[in-house]
C-alpha atoms as a PDB file:
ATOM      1  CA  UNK A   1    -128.526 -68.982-225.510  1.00  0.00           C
ATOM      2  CA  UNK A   2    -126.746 -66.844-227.850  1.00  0.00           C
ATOM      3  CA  UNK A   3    -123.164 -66.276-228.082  1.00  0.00           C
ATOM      4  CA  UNK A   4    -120.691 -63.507-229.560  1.00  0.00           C
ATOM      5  CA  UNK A   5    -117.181 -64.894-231.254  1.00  0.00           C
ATOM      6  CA  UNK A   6    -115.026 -62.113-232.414  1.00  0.00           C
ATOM      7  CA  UNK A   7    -112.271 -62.710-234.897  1.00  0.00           C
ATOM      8  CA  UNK A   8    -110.053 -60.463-236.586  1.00  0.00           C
ATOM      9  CA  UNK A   9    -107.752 -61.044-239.827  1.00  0.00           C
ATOM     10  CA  UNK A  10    -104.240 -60.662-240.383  1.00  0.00           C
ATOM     11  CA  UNK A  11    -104.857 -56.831-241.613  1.00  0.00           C
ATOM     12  CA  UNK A  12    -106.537 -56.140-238.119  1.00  0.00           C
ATOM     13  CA  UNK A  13    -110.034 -56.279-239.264  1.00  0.00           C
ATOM     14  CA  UNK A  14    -112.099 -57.352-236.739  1.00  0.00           C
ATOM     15  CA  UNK A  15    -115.618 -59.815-237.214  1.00  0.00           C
ATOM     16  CA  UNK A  16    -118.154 -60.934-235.252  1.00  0.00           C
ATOM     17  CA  UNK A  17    -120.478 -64.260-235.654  1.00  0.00           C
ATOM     18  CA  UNK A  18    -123.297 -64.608-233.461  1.00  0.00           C
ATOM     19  CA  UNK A  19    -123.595 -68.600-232.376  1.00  0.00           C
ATOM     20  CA  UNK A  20    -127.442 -69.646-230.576  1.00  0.00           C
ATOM     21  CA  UNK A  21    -127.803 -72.858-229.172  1.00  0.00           C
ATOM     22  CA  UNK A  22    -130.736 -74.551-227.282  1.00  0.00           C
ATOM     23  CA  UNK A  23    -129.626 -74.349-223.528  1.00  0.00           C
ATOM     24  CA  UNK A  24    -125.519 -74.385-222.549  1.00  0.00           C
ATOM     25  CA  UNK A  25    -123.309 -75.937-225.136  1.00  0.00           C
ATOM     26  CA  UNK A  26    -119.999 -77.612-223.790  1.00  0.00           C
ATOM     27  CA  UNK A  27    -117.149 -75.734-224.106  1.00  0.00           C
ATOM     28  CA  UNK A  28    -116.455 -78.560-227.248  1.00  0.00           C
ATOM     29  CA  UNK A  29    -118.984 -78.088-228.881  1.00  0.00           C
ATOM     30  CA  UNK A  30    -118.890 -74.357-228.781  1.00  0.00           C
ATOM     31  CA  UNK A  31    -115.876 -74.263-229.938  1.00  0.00           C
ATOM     32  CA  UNK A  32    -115.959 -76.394-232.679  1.00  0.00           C
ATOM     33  CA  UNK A  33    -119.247 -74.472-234.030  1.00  0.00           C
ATOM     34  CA  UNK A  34    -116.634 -71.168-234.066  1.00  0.00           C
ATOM     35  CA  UNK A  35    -114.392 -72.705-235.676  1.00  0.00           C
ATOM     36  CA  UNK A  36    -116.783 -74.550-238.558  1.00  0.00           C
ATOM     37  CA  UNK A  37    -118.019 -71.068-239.348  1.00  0.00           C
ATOM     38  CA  UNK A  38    -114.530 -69.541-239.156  1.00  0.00           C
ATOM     39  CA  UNK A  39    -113.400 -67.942-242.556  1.00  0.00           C
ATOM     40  CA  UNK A  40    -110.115 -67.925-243.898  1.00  0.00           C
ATOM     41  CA  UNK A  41    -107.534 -65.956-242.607  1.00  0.00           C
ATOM     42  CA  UNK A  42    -109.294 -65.186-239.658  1.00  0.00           C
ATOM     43  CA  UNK A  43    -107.981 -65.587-235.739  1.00  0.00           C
ATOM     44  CA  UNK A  44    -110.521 -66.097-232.838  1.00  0.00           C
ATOM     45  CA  UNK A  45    -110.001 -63.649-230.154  1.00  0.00           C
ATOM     46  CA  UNK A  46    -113.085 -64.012-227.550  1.00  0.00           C
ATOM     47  CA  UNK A  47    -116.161 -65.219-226.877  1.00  0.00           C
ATOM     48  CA  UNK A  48    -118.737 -63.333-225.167  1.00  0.00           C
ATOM     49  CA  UNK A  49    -122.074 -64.604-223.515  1.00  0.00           C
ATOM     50  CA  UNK A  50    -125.032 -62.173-225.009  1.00  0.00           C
ATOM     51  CA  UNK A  51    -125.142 -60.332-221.701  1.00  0.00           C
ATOM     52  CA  UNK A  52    -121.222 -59.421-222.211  1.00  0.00           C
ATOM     53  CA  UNK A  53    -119.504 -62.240-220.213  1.00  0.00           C
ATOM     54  CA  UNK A  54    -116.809 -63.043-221.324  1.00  0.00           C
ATOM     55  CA  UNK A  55    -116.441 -67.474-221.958  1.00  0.00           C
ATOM     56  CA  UNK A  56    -113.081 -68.696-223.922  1.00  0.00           C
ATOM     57  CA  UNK A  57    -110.254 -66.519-224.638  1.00  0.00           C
ATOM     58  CA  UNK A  58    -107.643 -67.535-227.465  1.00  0.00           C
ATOM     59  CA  UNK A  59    -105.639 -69.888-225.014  1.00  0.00           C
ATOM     60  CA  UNK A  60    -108.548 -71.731-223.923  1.00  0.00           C
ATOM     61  CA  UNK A  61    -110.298 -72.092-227.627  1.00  0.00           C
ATOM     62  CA  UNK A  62    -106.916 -73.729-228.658  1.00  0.00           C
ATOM     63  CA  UNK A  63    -106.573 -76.136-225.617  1.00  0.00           C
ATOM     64  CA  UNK A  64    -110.280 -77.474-225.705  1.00  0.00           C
ATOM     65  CA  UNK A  65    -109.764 -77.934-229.734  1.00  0.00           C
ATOM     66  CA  UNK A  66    -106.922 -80.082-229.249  1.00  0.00           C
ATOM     67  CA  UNK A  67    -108.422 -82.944-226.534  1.00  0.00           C
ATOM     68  CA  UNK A  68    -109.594 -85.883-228.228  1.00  0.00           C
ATOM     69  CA  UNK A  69    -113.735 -84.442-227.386  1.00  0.00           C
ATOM     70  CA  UNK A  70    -112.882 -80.877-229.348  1.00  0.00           C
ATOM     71  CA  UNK A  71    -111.650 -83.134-232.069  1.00  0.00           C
ATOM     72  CA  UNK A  72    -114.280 -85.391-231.930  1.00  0.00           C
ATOM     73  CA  UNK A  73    -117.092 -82.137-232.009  1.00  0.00           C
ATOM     74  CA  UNK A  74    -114.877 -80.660-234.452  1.00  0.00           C
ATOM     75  CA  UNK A  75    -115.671 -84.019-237.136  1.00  0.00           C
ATOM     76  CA  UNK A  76    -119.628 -83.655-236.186  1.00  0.00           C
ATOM     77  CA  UNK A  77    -119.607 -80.452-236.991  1.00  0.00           C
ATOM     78  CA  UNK A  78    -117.521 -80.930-240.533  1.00  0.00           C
ATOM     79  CA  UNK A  79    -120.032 -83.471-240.586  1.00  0.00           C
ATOM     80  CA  UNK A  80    -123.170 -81.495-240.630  1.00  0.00           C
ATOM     81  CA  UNK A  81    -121.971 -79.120-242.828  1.00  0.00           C
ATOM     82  CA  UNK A  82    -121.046 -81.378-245.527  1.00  0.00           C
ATOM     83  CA  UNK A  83    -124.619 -82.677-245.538  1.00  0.00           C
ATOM     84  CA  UNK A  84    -126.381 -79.676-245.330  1.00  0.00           C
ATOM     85  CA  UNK A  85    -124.089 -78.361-248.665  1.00  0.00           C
ATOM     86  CA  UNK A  86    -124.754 -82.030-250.119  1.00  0.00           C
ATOM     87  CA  UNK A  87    -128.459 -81.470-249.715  1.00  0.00           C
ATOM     88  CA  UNK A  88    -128.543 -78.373-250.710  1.00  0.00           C
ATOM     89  CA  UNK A  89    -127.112 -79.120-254.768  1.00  0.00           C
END
């Protein structure tokens, strides 16, 4: 399934980052994937299903990152990354 997660930067500009997982991610995992691929400066403001429903607003993306699983799926997904750019020098 794919996923839409638009973000917008302190100047208003607005991004979007498409997310595809095999089958439904939990809402953890989704969220930590946003925020892994995140850049700098940026805000999330929604995520939208690729038919246009709407899944985690800003309040909700917050919440979920703070319980003990979004900070757990938050580390494996640092995790990944780290050895993908290890393996990749």
């Amino acid at each position: 399934m794919r996923y839409f997660a638009y973000l917008e930067d302190a100047q208003g500009i607005l991004r979007q980052a498409t997310i595809k997982f095999d089958g439904t991610p939990t809402p953890y995992l989704l969220c930590a994937r946003i925020r892994v691929l995140m850049p700098e400066g940026y805000f999330f403001l929604l995520v939208v299903t690729d038919r246009g429903t709407p899944v985690l607003g800003p309040r909700q993306f917050d919440k979920v990152l703070r319980t003990d699983e979004g900070i757990e799926a938050l580390a494996k997904e640092i995790e990944k990354r780290l050895v993908f750019r290890l393996n990749d020098d």
